[in-house]
Protein backbone atom coordinates (compact mmCIF):
# COMPACT_ATOMS: atom_id res chain seq x y z
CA UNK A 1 -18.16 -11.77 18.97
CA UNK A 2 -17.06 -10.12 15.73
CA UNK A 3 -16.64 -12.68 13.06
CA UNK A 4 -13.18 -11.04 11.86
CA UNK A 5 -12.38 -11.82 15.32
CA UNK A 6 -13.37 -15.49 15.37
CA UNK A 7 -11.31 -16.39 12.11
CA UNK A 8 -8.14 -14.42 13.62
CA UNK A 9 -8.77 -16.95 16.70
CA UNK A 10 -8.99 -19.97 14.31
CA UNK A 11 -6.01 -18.72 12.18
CA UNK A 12 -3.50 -18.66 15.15
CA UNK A 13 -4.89 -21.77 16.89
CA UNK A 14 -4.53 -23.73 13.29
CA UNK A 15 -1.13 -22.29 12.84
CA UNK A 16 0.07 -23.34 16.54
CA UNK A 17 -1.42 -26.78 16.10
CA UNK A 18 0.72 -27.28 12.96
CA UNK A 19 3.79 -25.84 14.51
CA UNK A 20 3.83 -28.27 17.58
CA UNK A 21 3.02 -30.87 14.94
CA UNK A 22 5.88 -30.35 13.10
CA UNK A 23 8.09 -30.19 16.13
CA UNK A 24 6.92 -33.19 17.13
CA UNK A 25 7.45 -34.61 13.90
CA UNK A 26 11.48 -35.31 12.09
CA UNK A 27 10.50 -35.99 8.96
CA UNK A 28 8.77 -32.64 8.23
CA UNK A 29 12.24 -31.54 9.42
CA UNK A 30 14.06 -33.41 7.34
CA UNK A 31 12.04 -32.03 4.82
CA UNK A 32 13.13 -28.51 5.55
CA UNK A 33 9.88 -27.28 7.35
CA UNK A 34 11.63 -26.18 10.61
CA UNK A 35 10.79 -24.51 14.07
CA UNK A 36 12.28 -21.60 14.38
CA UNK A 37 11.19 -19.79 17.93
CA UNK A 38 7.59 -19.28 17.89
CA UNK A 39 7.85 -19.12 13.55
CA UNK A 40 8.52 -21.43 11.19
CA UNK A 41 11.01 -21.62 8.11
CA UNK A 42 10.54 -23.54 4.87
CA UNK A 43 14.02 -24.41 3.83
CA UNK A 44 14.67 -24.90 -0.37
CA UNK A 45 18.01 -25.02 -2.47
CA UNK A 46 15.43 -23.20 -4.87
CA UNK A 47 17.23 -20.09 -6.48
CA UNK A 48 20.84 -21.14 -6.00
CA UNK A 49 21.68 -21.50 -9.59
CA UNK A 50 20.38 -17.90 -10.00
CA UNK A 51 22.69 -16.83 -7.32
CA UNK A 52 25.61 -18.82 -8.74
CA UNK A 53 25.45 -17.40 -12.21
CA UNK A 54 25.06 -13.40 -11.35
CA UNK A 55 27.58 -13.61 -8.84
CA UNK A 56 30.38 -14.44 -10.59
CA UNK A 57 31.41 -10.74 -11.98
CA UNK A 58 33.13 -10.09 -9.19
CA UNK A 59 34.17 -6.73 -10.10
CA UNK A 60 31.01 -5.59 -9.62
CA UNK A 61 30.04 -6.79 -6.76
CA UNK A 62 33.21 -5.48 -4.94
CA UNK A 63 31.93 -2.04 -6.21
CA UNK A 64 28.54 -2.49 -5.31
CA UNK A 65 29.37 -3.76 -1.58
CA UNK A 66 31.39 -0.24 -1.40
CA UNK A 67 28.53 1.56 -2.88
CA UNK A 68 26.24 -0.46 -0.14
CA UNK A 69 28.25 0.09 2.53
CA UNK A 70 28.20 4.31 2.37
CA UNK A 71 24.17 3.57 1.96
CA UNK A 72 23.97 1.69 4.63
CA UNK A 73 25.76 4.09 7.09
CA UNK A 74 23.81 7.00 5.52
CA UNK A 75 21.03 5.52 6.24
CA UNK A 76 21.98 4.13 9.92
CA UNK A 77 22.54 7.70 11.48
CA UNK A 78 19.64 8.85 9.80
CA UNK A 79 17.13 6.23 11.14
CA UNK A 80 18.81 6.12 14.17
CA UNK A 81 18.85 9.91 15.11
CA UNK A 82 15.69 10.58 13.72
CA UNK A 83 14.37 7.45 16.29
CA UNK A 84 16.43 9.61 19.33
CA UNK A 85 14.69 12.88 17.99
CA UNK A 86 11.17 11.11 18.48
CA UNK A 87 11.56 10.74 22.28
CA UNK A 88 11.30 14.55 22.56
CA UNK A 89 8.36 14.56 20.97
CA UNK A 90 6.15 11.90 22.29
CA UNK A 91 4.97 14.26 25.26
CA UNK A 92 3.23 16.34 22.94
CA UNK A 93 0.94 13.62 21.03
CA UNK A 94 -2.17 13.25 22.60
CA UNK A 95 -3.13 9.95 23.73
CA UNK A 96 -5.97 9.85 21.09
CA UNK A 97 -3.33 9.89 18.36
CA UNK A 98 -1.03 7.40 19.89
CA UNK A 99 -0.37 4.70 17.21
CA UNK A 100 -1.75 1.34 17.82
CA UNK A 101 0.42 -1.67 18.17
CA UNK A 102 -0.81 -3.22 14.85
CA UNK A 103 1.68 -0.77 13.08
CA UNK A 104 4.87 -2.24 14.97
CA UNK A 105 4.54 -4.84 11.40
CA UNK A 106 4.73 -3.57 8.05
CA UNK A 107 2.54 -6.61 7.24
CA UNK A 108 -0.60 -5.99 4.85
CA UNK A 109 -3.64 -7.30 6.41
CA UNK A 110 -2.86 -6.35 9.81
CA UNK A 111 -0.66 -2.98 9.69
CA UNK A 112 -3.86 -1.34 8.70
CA UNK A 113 -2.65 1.60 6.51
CA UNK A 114 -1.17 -0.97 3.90
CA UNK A 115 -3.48 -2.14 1.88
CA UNK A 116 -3.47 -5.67 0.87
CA UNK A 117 -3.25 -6.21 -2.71
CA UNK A 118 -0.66 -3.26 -2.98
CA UNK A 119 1.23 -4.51 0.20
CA UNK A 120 1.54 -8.35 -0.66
CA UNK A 121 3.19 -7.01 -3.96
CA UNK A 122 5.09 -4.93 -2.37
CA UNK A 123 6.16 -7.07 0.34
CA UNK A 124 7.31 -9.96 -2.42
CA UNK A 125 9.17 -7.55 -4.49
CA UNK A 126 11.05 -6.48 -1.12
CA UNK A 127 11.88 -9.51 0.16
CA UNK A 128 12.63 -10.96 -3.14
CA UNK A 129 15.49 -8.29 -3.92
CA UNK A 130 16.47 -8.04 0.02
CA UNK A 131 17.72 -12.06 0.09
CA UNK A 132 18.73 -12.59 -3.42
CA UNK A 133 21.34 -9.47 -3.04
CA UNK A 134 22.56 -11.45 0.53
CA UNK A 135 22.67 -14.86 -1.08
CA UNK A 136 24.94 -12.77 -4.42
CA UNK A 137 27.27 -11.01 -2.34
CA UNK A 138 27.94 -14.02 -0.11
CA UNK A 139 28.19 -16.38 -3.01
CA UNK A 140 30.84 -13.68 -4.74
CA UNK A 141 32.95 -13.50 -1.72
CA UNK A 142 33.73 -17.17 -1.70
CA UNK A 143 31.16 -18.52 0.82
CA UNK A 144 28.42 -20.81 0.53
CA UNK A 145 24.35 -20.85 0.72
CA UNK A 146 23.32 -23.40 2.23
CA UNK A 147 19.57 -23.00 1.60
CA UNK A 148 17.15 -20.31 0.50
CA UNK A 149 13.26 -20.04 2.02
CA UNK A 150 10.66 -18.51 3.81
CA UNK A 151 10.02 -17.45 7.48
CA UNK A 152 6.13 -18.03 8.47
CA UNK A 153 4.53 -16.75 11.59
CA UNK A 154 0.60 -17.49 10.52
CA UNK A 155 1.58 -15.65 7.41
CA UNK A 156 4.96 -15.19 5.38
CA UNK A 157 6.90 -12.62 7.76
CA UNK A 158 10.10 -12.95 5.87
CA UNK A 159 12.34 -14.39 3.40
CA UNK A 160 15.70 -15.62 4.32
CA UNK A 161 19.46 -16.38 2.50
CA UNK A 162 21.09 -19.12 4.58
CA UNK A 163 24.97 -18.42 4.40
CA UNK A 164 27.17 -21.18 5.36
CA UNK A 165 27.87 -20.07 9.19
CA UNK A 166 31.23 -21.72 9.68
CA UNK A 167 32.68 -19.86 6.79
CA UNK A 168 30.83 -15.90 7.47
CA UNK A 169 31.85 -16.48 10.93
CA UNK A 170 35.94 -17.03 10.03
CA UNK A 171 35.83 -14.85 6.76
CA UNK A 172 36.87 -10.89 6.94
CA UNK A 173 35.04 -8.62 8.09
CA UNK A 174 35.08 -6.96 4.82
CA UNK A 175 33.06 -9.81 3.19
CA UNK A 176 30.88 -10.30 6.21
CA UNK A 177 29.80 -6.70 6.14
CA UNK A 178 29.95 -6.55 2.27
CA UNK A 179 26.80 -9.59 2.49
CA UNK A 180 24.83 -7.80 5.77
CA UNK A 181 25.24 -4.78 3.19
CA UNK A 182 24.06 -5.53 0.34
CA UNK A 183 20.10 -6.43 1.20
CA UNK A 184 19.28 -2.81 3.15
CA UNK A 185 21.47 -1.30 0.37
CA UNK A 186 19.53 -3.23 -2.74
CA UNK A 187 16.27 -2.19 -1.03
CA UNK A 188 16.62 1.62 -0.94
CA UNK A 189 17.96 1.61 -4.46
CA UNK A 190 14.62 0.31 -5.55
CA UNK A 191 12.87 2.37 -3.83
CA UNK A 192 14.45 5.19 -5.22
CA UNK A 193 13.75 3.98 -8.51
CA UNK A 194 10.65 3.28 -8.22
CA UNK A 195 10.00 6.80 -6.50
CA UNK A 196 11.67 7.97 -9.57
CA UNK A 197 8.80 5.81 -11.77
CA UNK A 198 5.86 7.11 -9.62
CA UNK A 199 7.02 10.96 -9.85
CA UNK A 200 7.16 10.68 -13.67
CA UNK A 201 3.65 9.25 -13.73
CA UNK A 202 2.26 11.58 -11.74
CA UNK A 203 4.16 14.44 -13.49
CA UNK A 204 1.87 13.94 -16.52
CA UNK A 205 -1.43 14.02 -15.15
CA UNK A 206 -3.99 17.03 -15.28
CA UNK A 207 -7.13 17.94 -13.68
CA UNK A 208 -9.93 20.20 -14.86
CA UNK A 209 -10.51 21.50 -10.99
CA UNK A 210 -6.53 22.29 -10.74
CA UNK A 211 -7.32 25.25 -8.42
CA UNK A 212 -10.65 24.70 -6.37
CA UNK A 213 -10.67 22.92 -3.10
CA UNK A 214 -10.47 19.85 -2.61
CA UNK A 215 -12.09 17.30 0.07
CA UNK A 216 -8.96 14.84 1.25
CA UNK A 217 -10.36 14.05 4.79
CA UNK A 218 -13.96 14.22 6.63
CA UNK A 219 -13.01 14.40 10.60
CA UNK A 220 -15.57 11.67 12.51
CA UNK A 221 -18.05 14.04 14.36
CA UNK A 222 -17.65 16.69 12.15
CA UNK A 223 -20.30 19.57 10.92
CA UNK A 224 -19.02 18.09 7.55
CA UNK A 225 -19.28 14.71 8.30
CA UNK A 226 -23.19 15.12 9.75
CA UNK A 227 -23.87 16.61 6.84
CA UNK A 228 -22.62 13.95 4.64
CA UNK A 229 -19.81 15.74 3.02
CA UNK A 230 -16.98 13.26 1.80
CA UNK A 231 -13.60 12.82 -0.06
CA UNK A 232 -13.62 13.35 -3.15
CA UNK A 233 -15.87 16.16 -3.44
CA UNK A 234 -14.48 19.36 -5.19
CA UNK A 235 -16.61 22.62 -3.29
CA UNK A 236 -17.76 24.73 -6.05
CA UNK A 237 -19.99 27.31 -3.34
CA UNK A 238 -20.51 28.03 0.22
CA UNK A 239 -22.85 30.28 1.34
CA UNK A 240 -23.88 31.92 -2.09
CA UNK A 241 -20.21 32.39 -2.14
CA UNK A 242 -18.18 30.64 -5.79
CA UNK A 243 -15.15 29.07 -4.32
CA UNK A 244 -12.41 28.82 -7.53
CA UNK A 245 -9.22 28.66 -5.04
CA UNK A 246 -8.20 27.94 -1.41
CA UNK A 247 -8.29 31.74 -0.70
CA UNK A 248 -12.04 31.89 -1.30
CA UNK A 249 -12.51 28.33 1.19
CA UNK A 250 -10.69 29.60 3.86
CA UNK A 251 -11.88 33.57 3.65
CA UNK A 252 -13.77 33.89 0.67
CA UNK A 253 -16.94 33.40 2.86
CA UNK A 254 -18.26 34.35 6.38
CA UNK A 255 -20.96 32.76 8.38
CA UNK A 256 -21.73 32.68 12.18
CA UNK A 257 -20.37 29.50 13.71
CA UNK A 258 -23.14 27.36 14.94
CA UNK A 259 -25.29 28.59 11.64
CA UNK A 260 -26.35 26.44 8.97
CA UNK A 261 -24.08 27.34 5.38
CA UNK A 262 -25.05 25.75 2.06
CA UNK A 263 -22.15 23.97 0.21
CA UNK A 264 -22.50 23.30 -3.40
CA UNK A 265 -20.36 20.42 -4.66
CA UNK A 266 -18.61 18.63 -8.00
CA UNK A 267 -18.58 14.81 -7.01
CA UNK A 268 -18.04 12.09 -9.99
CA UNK A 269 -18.91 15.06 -12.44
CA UNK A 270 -22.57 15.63 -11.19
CA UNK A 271 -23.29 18.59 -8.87
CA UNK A 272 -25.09 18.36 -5.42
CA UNK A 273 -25.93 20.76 -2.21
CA UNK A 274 -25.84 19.96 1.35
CA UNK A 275 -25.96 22.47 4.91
CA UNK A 276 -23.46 22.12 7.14
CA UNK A 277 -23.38 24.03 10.81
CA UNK A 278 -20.38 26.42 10.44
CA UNK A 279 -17.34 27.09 12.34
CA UNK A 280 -13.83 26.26 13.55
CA UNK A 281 -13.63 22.33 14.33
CA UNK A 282 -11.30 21.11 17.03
CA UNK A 283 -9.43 18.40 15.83
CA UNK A 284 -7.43 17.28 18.75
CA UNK A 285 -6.31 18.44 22.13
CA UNK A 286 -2.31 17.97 23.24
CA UNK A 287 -2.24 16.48 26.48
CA UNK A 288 -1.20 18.36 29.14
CA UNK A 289 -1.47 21.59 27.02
CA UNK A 290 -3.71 24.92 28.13
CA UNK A 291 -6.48 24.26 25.97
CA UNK A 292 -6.49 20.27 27.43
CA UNK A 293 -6.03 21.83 31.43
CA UNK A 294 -9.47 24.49 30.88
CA UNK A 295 -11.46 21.39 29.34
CA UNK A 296 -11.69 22.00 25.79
CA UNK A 297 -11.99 18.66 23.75
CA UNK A 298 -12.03 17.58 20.44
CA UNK A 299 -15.31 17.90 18.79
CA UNK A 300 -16.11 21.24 19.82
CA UNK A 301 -16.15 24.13 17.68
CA UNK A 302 -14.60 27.90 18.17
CA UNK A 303 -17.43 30.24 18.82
CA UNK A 304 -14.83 33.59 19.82
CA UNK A 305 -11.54 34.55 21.12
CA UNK A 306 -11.28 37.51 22.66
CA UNK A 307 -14.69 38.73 21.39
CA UNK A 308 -14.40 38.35 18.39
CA UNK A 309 -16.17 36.15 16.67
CA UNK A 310 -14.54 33.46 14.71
CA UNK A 311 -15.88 32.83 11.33
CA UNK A 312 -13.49 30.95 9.46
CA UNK A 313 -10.05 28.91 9.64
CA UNK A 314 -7.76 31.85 8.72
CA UNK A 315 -9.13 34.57 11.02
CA UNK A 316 -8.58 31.72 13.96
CA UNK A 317 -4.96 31.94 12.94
CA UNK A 318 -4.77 35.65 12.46
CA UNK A 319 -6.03 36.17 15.88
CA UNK A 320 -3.59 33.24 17.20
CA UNK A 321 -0.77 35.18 15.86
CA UNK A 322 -1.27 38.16 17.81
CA UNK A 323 -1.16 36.51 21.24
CA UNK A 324 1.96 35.93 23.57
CA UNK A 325 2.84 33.10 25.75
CA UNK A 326 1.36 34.02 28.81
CA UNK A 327 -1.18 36.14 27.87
CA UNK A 328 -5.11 35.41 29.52
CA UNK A 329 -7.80 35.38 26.80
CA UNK A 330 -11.69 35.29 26.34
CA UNK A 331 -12.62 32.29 24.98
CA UNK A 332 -16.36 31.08 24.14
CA UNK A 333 -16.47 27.11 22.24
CA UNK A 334 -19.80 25.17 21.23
CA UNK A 335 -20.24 21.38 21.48
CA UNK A 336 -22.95 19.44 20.15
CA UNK A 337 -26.10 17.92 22.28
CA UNK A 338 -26.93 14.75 21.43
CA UNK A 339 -30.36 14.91 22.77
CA UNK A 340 -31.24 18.42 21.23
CA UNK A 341 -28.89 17.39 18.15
CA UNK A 342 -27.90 21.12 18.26
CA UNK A 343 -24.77 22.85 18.66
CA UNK A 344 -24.91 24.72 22.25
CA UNK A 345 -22.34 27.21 24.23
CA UNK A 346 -20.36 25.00 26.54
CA UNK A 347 -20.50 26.37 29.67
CA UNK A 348 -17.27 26.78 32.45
CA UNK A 349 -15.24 27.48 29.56
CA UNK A 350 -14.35 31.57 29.28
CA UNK A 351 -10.63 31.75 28.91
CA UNK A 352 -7.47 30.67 28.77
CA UNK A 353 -4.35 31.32 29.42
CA UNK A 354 -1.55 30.61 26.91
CA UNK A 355 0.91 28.86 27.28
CA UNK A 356 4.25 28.51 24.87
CA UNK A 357 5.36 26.87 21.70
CA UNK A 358 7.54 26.20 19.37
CA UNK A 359 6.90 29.81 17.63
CA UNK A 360 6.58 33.38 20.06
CA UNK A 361 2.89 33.23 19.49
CA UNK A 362 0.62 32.15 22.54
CA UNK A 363 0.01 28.28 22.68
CA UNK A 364 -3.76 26.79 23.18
CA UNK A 365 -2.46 23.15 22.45
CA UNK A 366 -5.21 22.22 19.73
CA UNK A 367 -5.22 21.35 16.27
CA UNK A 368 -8.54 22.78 13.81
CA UNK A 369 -9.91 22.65 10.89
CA UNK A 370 -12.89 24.76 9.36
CA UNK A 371 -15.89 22.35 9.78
CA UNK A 372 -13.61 19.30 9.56
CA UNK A 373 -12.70 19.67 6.27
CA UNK A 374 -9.20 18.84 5.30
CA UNK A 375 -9.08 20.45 1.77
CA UNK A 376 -6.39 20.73 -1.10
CA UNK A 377 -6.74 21.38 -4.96
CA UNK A 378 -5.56 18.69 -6.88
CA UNK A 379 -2.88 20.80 -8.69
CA UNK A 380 -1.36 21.05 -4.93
CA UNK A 381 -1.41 16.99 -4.49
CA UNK A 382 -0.49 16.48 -7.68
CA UNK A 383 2.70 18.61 -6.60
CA UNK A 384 2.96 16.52 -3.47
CA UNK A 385 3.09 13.32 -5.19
CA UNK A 386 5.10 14.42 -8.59
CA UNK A 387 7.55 16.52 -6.63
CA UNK A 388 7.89 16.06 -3.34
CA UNK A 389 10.95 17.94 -3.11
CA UNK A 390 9.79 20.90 -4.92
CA UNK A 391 10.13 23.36 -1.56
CA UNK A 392 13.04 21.56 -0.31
CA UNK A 393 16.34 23.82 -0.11
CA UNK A 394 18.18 22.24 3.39
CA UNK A 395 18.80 19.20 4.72
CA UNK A 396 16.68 19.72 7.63
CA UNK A 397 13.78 20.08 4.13
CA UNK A 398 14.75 17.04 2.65
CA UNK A 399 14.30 14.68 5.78
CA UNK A 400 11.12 16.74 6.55
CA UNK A 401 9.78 16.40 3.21
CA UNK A 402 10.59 12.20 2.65
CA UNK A 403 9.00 12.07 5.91
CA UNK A 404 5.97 13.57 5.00
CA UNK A 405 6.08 11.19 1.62
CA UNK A 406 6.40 8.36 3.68
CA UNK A 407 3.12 9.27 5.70
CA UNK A 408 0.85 10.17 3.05
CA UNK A 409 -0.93 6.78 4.13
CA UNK A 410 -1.43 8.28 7.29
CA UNK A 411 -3.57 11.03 5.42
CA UNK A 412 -5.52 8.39 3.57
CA UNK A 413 -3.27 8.97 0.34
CA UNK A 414 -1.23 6.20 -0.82
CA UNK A 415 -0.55 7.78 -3.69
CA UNK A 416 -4.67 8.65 -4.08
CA UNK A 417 -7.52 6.70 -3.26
CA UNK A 418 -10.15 5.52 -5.44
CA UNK A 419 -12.37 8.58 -4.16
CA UNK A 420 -10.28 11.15 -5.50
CA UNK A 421 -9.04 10.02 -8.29
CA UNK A 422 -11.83 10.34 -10.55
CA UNK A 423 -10.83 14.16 -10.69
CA UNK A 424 -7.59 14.03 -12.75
CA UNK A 425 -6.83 13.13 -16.33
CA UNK A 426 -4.58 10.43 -16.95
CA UNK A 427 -4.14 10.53 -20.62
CA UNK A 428 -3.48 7.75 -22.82
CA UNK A 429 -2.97 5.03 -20.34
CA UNK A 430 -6.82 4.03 -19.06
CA UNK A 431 -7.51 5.66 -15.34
CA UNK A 432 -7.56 1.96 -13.69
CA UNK A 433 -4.71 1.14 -14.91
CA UNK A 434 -2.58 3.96 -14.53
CA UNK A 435 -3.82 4.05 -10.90
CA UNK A 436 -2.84 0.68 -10.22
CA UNK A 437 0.46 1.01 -11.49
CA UNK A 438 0.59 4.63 -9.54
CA UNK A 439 0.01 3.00 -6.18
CA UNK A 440 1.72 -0.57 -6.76
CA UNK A 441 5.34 1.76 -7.44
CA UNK A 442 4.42 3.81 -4.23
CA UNK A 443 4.05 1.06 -2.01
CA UNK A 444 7.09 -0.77 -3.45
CA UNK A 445 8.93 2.09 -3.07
CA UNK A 446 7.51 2.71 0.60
CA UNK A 447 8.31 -0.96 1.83
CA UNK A 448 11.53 -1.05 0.23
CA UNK A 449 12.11 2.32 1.82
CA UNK A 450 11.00 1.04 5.04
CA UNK A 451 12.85 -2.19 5.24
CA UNK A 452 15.77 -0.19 4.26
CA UNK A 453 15.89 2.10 7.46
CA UNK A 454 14.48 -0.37 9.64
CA UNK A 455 17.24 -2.79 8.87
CA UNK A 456 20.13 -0.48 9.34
CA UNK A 457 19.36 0.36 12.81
CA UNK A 458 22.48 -0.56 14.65
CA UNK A 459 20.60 -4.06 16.32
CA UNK A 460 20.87 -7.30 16.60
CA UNK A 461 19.09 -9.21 14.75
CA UNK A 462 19.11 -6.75 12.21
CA UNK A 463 21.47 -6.84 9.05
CA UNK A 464 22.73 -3.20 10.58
CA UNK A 465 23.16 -4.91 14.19
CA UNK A 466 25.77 -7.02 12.73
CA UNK A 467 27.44 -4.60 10.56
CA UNK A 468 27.78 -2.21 13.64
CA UNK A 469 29.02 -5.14 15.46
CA UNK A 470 32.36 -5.56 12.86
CA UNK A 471 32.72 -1.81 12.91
CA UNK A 472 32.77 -1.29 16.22
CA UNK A 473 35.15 -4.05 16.28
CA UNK A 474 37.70 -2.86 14.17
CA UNK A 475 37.15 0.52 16.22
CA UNK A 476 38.20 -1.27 19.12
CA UNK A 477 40.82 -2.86 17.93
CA UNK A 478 42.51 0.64 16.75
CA UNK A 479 41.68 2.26 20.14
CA UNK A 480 42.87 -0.31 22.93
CA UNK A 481 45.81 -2.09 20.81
CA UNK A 482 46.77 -4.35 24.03
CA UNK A 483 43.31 -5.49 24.83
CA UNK A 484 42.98 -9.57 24.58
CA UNK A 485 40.40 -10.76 21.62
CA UNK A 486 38.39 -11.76 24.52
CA UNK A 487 38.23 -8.19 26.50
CA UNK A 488 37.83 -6.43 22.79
CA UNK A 489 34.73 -9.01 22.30
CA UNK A 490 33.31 -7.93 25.88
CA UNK A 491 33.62 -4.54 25.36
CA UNK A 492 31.90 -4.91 21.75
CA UNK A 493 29.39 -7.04 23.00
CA UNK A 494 28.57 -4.44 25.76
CA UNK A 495 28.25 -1.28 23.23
CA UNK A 496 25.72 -3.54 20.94
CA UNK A 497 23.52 -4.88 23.75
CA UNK A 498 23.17 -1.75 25.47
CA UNK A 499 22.67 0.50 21.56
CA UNK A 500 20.19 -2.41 20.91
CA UNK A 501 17.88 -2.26 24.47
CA UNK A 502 18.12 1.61 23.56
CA UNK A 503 16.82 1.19 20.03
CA UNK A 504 14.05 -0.91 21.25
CA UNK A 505 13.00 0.95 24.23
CA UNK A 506 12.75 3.76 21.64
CA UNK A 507 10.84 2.09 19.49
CA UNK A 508 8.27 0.46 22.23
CA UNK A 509 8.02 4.51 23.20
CA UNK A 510 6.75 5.58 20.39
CA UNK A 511 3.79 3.27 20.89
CA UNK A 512 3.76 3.48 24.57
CA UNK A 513 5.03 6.85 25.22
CA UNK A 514 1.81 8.95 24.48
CA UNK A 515 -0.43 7.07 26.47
CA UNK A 516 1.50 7.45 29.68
CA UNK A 517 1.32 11.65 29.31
């Protein structure tokens, strides 16, 4: 059994053994080391005085809970319909791609595109600001904390403000949703600053290989990955061919796919060669799609469409352009033999017909890549990372473009890896440190962003849940005058149970969802 495995076994059955311990036990209670469902919350009047002393400018923090309110329903639709949109696209992901339930948690150490050291800072930072900003604005409405702590499952999950509950429960529901406000609120305006931090750093960096292509990703399986090609390597040659842009990678060169093609590379300032067998890689195959209903798989590579042989990444999408929905075509792929480790013609496999997309082109259903190279030139991350908004000129651009921010983990970027970063020049500031302060305000600004958005979905337990709640309240109470408190309270409690099983069914879909397809 895999020893990781083995100490996540001991882990949990050490944790459970102390949590029915301390069930079993008052005085660890009385203490302030409490069950709480299947976690467990460490209870401290630690940070009160803090709280006491910024909130009394109570001018403020009247301001601020306005200015946190307008964030916080901002923020609420967008989440929200952006969660809705999802559901239409789930059908299209193949099942391959389908996220794995460890990244339900934004936890570091088991959502595995946060990386620990980053992530724990991160995470403290976030939860820090998230509670103190409850425990102010409750304090500076006139209500109590009663305690201040943590919330373990295994590991610290949370951080929590106690509020007196008598008094948020009979105050207005102006200061009730001025507290619930204030954490989601605090947390996007640090992220935006430290976005703000990160953009400026990355703003002043350079690179010698500005223009020339860049390795970002090496697909598993790949022509490139057989022939040891990695991230971080800037190509300098294929085929007898100098490369000096993306132009010249993509067309520049031409070499029958299933041929061997030299590749002459910069890594860590020394120069190298390797071969590599040629040709347009499939990456992935939509299920239910054209390309998935003939066979075609990922791992193979394009030999020709419609006779014509395919030699590199941009002819494939010339000759993709010219097609209709519809429309039968020749098709000939190659897949490699294990046993004669060669690349052969797959046989059974001569055409296709299209079906159709989101453009008027034909649609195969497949996402490629030449060799299984994902390439950019530094000046173009750079660009990504320093201005993400560069292209952006609608609101349909913006969301697209802080979405694409946000999953730059997702790409192996977070803001840049040790592998690549030995290509750029950061100046006066030492390249280890201005790394680590590159990608500590990225993933601060990521989990505050993240924490934000998640916590203004309109759900119980969540800070937005109860926000929604008063809202819809004082909706209610506008729309159906003669209603009894107890009717408006059903009719409330209705609209939030059912938005909330919604939410959450949506959520569980995206994880679900593209394994069912």
């Amino acid at each position: 059994m895999d020893l990781t495995l083995i100490a996540l076994l001991a882990l949990l059955l050490g944790y459970f053994a102390l949590y029915i311990h301390i069930k079993r036990t008052p005085s660890w209670q009385e203490k302030g080391l409490v069950p709480y469902g299947p976690a467990l919350l460490l209870k401290t009047k630690k940070g009160l005085g803090i709280m006491d002393r910024l909130s009394r400018y109570k001018r403020f923090w009247a301001a601020y809970a306005v200015l946190s309110k307008f964030i916080v329903l901002g923020l609420m639709l967008f989440i929200t319909g952006l969660l809705l949109y999802q559901l239409t696209l789930i059908p299209s992901i193949p099942r391959e791609n389908a996220l794995g339930f460890e990244y339900i948690l934004a936890l570091p150490g088991i959502n595995p595109i946060i990386p620990v050291v980053y992530g724990v800072v991160a995470l403290i930072v976030c939860l820090f600001i998230h509670e103190i900003a409850h425990g102010i604005l409750t304090k500076a409405n006139d209500m109590d904390v009663e305690s201040t702590g943590l919330l373990f499952f295994v590991v610290p999950i949370g951080a929590f403000v106690e509020p007196n509950n008598e008094q948020l429960q009979n105050t207005t529901k102006k200061k009730r949703t001025s507290m619930y406000a204030a954490g989601a609120a605090t947390n996007f305006i640090f992220a935006v600053l430290f976005l703000l931090l990160l953009t400026s750093m990355m703003g002043s960096v350079e690179s010698p290989y500005a223009q020339q292509p860049l390795l970002v990703s090496v697909s598993s399986g790949s022509p490139s990955d057989m022939a040891g090609l990695q991230v971080g390597m800037v190509i300098t040659e294929l085929g007898g061919v100098e490369i000096e842009n993306l132009d010249d990678f993509f067309v520049g060169h031409s070499s029958l796919p299933g041929n061997l093609l030299e590749a002459k590379y910069v890594l860590y300032g020394e120069s190298g060669s390797t071969e590599f067998v040629s040709g347009v890689f499939i990456e992935s195959v939509m299920s239910g799609s054209p390309a998935s209903s003939i066979g075609l798989e990922k791992g193979m590579i394009i030999y020709s469409v419609e006779g014509t042989t395919v030699t590199n990444q941009q002819q494939f999408n010339d000759i993709m352009s010219q097609t209709v929905p519809g429309q039968n075509i020749s098709l000939t792929v190659m897949a490699y033999n294990g046993t004669s480790t060669q690349w052969e013609n797959v046989s059974g496999i001569d055409s296709i017909v299209l079906g159709s997309g989101a453009t008027e082109k034909g649609y195969m259903g497949i996402t490629s890549s030449y060799a299984g190279m994902g390439v950019l030139t530094p000046e173009l991350l750079l660009s990504l990372i320093s201005n993400p908004y560069s292209d952006t000129s609608s609101a349909p651009d913006f969301i697209y473009d802080t979405l694409r921010f946000l999953a730059l983990p997702f790409s192996g970027l977070s803001p840049l890896p040790a592998e690549l970063t030995w290509v750029f020049d950061t100046g006066y500031l030492g390249s280890e440190s201005f790394w680590f302060i590159a990608n500590t305000a990225y993933w601060i600004f990521w989990m505050n962003f993240m924490v934000a958005t998640t916590n203004c979905l309109p759900a119980v337990p969540l800070d937005g849940g109860f926000i929604f709640m008063d809202w819809m309240d004082s909706l209610v109470s506008k729309l159906k005058k003669k209603a009894t408190e107890e009717e408006r309270r059903r009719i409330v409690s209705s609209i939030t149970t059912w938005l909330a099983l919604v939410i959450l069914f949506s959520v569980l879909f995206m994880f679900i969802g593209p394994r069912l397809f």
